[in-house]
PDB file of N, CA and C in Angstrom:
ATOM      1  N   UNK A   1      10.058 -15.567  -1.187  1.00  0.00           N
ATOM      2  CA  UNK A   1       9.759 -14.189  -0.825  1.00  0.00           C
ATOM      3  C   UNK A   1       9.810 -13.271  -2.044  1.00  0.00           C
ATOM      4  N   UNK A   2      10.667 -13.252  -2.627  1.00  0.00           N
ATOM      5  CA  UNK A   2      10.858 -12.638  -4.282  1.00  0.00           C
ATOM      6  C   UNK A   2       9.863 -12.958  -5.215  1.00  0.00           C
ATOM      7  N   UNK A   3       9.196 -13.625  -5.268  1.00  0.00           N
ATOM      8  CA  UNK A   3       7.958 -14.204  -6.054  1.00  0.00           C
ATOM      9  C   UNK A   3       6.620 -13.560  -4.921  1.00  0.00           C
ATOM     10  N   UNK A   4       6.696 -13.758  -3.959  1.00  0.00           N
ATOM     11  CA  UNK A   4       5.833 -12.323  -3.167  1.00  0.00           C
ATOM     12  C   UNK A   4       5.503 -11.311  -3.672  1.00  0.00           C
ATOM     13  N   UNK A   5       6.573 -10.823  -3.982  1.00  0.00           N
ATOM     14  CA  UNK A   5       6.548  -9.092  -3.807  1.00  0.00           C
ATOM     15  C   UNK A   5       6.304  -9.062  -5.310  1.00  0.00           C
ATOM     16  N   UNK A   6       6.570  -9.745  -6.678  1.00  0.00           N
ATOM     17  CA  UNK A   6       5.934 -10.010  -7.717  1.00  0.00           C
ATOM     18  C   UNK A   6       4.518  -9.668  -7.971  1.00  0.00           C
ATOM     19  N   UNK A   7       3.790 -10.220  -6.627  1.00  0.00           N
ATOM     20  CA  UNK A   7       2.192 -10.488  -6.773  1.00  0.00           C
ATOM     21  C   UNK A   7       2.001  -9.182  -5.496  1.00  0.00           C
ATOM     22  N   UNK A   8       2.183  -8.243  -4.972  1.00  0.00           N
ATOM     23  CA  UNK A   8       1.800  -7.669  -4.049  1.00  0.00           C
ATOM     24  C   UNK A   8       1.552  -6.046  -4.695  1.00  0.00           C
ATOM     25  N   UNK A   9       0.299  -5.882  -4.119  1.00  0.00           N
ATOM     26  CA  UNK A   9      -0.195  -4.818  -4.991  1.00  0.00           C
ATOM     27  C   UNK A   9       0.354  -3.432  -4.635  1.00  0.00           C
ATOM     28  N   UNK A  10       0.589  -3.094  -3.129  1.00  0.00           N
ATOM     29  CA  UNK A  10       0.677  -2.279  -2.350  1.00  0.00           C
ATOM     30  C   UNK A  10       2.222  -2.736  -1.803  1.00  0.00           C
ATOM     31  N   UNK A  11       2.852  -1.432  -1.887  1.00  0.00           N
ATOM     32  CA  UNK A  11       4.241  -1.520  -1.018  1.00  0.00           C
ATOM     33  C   UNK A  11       4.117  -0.041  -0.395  1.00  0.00           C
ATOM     34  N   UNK A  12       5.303  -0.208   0.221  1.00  0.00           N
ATOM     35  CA  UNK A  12       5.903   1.204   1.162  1.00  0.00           C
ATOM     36  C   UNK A  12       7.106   2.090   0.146  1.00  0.00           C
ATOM     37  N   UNK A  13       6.934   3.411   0.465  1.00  0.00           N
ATOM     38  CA  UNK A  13       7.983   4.043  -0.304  1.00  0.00           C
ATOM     39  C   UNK A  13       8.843   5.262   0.825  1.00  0.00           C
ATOM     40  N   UNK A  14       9.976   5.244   1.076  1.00  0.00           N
ATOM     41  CA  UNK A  14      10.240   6.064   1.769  1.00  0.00           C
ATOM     42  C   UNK A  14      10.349   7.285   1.620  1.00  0.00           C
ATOM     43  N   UNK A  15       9.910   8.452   2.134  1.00  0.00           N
ATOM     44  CA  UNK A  15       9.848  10.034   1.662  1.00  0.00           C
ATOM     45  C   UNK A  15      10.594  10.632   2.444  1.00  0.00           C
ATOM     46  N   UNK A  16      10.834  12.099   2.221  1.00  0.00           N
ATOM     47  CA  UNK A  16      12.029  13.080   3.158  1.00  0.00           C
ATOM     48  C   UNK A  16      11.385  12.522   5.009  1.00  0.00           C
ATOM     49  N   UNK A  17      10.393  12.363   5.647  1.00  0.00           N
ATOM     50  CA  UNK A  17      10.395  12.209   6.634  1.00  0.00           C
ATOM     51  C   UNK A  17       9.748  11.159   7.306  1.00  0.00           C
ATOM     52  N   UNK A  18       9.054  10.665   6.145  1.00  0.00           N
ATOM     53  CA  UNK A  18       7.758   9.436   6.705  1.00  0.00           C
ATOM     54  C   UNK A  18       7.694   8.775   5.395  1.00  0.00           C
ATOM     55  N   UNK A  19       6.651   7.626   5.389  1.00  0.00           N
ATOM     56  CA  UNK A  19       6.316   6.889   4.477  1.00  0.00           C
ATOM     57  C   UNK A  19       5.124   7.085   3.782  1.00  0.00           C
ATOM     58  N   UNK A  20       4.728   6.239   2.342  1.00  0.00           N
ATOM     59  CA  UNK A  20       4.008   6.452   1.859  1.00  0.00           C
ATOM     60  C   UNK A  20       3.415   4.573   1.564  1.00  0.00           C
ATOM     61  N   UNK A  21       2.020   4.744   1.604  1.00  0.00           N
ATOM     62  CA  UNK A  21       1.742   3.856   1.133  1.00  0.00           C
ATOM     63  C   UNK A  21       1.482   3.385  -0.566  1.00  0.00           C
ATOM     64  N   UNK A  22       1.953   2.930  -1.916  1.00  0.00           N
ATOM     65  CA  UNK A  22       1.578   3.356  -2.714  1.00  0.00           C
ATOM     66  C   UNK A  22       0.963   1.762  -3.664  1.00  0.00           C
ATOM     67  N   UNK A  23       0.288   1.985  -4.529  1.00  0.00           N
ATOM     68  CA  UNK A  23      -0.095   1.171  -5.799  1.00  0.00           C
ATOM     69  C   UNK A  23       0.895   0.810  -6.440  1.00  0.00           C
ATOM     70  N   UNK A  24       1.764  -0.302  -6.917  1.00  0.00           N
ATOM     71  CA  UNK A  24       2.851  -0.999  -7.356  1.00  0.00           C
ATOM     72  C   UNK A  24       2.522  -0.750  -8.772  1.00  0.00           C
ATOM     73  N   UNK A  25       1.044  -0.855  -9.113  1.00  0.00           N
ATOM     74  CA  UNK A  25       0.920  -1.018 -10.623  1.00  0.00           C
ATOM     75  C   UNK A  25       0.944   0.593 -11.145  1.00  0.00           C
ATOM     76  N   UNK A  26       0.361   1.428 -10.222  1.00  0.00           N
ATOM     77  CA  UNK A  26       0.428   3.193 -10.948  1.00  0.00           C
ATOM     78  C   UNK A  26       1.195   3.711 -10.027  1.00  0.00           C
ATOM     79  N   UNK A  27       1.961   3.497  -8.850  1.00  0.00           N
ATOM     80  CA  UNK A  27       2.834   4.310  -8.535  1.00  0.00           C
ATOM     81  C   UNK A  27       2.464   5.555  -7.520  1.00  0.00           C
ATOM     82  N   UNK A  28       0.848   5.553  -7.965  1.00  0.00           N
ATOM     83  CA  UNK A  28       0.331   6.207  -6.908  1.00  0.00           C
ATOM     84  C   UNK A  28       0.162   5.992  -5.131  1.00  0.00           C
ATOM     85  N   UNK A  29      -0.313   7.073  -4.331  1.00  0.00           N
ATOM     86  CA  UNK A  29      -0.684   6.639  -3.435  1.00  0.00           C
ATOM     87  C   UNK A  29      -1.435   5.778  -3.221  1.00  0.00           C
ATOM     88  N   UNK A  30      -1.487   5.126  -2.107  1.00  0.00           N
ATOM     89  CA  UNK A  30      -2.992   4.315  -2.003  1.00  0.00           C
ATOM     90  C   UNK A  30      -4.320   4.969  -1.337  1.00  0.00           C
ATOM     91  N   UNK A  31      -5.121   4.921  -1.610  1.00  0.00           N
ATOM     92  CA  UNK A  31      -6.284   5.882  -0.966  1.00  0.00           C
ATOM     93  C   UNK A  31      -7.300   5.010  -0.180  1.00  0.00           C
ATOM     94  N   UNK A  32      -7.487   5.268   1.061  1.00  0.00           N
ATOM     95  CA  UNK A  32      -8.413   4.555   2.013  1.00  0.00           C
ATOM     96  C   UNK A  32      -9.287   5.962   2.406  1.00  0.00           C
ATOM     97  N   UNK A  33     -11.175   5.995   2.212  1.00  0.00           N
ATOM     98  CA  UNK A  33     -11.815   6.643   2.523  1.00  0.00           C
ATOM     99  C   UNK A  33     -11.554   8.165   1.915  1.00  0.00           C
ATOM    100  N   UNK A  34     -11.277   8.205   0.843  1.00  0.00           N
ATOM    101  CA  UNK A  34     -10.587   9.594   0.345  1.00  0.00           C
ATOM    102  C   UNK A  34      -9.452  10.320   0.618  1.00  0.00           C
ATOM    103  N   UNK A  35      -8.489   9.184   1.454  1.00  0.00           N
ATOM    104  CA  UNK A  35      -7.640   9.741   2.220  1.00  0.00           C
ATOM    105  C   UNK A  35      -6.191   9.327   1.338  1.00  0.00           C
ATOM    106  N   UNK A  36      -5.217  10.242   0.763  1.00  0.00           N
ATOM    107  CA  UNK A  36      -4.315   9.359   0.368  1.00  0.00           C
ATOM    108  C   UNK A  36      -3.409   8.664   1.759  1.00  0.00           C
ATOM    109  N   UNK A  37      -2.715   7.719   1.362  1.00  0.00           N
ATOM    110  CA  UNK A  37      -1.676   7.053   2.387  1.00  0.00           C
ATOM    111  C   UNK A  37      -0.479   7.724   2.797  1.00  0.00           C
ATOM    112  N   UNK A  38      -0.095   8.654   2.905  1.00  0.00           N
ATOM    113  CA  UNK A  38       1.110   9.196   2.640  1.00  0.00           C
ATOM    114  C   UNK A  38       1.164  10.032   4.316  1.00  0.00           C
ATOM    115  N   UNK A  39       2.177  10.325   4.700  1.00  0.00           N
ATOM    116  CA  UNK A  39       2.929  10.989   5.930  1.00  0.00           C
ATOM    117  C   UNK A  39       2.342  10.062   7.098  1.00  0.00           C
ATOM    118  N   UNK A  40       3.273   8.662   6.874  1.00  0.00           N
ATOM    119  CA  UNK A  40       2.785   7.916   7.666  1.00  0.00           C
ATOM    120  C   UNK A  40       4.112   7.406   8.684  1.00  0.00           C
ATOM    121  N   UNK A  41       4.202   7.165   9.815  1.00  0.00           N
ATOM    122  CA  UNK A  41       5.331   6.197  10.181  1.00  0.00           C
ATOM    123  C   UNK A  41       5.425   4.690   9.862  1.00  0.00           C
ATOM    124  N   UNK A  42       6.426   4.374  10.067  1.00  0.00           N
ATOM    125  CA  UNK A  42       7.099   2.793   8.953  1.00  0.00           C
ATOM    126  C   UNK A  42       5.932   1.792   9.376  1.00  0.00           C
ATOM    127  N   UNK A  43       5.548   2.302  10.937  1.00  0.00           N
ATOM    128  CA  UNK A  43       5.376   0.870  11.457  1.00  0.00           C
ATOM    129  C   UNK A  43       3.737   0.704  10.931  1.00  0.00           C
ATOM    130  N   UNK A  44       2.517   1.636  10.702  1.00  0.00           N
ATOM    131  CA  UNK A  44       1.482   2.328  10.169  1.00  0.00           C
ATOM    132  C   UNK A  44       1.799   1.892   8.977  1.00  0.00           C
ATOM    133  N   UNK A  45       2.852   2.614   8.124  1.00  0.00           N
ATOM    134  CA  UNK A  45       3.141   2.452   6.548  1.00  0.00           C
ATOM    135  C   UNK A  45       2.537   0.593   6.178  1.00  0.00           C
ATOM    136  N   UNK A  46       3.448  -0.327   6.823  1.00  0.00           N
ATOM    137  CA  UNK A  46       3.407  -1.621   6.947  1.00  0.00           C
ATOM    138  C   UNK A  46       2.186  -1.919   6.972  1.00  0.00           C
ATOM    139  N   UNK A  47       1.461  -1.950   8.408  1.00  0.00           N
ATOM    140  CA  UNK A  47       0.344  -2.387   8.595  1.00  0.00           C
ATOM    141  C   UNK A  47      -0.876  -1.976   7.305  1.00  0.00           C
ATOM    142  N   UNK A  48      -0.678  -0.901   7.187  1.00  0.00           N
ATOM    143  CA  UNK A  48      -2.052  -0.780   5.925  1.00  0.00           C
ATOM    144  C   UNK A  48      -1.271  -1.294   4.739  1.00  0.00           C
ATOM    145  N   UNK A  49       0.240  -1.273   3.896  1.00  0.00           N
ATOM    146  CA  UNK A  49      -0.041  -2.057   2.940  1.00  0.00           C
ATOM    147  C   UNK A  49      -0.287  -3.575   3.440  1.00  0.00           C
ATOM    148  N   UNK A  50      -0.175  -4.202   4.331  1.00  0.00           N
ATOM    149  CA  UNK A  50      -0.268  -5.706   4.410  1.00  0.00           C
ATOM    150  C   UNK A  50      -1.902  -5.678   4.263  1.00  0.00           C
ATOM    151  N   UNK A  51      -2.591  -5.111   5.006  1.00  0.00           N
ATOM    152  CA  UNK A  51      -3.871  -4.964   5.672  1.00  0.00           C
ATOM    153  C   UNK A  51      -4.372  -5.374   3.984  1.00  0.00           C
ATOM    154  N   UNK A  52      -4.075  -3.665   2.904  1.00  0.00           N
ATOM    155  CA  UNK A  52      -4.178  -3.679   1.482  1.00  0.00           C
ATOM    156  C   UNK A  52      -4.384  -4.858   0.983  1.00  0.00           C
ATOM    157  N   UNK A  53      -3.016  -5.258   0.605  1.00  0.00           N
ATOM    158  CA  UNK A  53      -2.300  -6.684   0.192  1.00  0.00           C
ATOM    159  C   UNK A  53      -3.132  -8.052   0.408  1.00  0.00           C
ATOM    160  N   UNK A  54      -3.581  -8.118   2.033  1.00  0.00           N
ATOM    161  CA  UNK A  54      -4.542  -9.044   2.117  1.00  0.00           C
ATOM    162  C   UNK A  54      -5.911  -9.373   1.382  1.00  0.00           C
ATOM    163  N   UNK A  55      -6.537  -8.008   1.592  1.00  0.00           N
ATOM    164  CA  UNK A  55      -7.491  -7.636   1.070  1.00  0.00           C
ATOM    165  C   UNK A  55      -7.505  -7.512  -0.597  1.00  0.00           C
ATOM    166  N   UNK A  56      -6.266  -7.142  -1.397  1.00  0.00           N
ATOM    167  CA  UNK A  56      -6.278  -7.581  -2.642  1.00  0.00           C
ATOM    168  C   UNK A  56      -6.398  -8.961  -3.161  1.00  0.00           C
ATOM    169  N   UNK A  57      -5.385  -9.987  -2.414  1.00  0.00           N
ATOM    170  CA  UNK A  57      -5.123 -10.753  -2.279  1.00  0.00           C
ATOM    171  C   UNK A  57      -6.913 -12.130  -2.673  1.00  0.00           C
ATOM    172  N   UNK A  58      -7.615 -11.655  -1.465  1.00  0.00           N
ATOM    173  CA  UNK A  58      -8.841 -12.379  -1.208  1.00  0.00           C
ATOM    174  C   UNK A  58      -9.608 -11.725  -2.381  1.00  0.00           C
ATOM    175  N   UNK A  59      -9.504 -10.855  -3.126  1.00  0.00           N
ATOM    176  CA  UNK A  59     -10.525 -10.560  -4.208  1.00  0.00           C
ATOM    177  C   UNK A  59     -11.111  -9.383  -3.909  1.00  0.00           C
ATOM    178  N   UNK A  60     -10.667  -8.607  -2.485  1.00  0.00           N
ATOM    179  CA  UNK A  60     -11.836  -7.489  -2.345  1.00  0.00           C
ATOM    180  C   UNK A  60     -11.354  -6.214  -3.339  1.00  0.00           C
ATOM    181  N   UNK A  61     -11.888  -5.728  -4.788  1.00  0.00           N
ATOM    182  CA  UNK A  61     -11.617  -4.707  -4.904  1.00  0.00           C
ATOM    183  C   UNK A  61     -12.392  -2.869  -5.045  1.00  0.00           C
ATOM    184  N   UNK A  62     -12.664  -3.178  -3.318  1.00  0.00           N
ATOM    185  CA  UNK A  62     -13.361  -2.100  -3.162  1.00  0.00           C
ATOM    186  C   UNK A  62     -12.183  -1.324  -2.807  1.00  0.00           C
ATOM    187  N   UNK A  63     -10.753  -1.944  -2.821  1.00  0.00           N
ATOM    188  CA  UNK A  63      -9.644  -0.754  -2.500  1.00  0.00           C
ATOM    189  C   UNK A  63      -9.028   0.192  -4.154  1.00  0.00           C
ATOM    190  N   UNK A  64      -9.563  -0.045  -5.347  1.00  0.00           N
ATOM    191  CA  UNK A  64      -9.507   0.439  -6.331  1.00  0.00           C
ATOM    192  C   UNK A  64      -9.208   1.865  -6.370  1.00  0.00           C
ATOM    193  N   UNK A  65      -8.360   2.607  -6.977  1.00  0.00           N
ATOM    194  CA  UNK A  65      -7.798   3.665  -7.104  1.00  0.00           C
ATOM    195  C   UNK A  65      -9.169   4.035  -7.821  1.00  0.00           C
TER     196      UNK A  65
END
């Protein structure tokens, strides 16, 4: 699992009330459709970085900052 999260592009960050989805390598949000990821609940937060993650994972990088 520690060797996972090594290779995972997208994690969760917790904020004063909700989550954020962000880029591991810049720290930024993650942006889907012009939208950043951010004021999300945990369970939302999760699902789009995995969703991300997958999708990095297989080569798609139409999720590019």
């Amino acid at each position: 699992m520690a060797e996972e999260r090594k290779t995972q592009r997208f994690a969760l960050r917790r904020d004063r009330t909700d989550w954020t989805v962000y880029e591991v390598w810049t720290g930024e949000p993650a942006v889907i459709a012009m939208v950043p990821q951010t004021g999300l609940s945990e369970e939302d937060a999760q699902h789009t970085a995995d969703l991300l993650n997958r999708r990095a994972r297989n080569g798609d990088r139409s999720m590019r900052q």
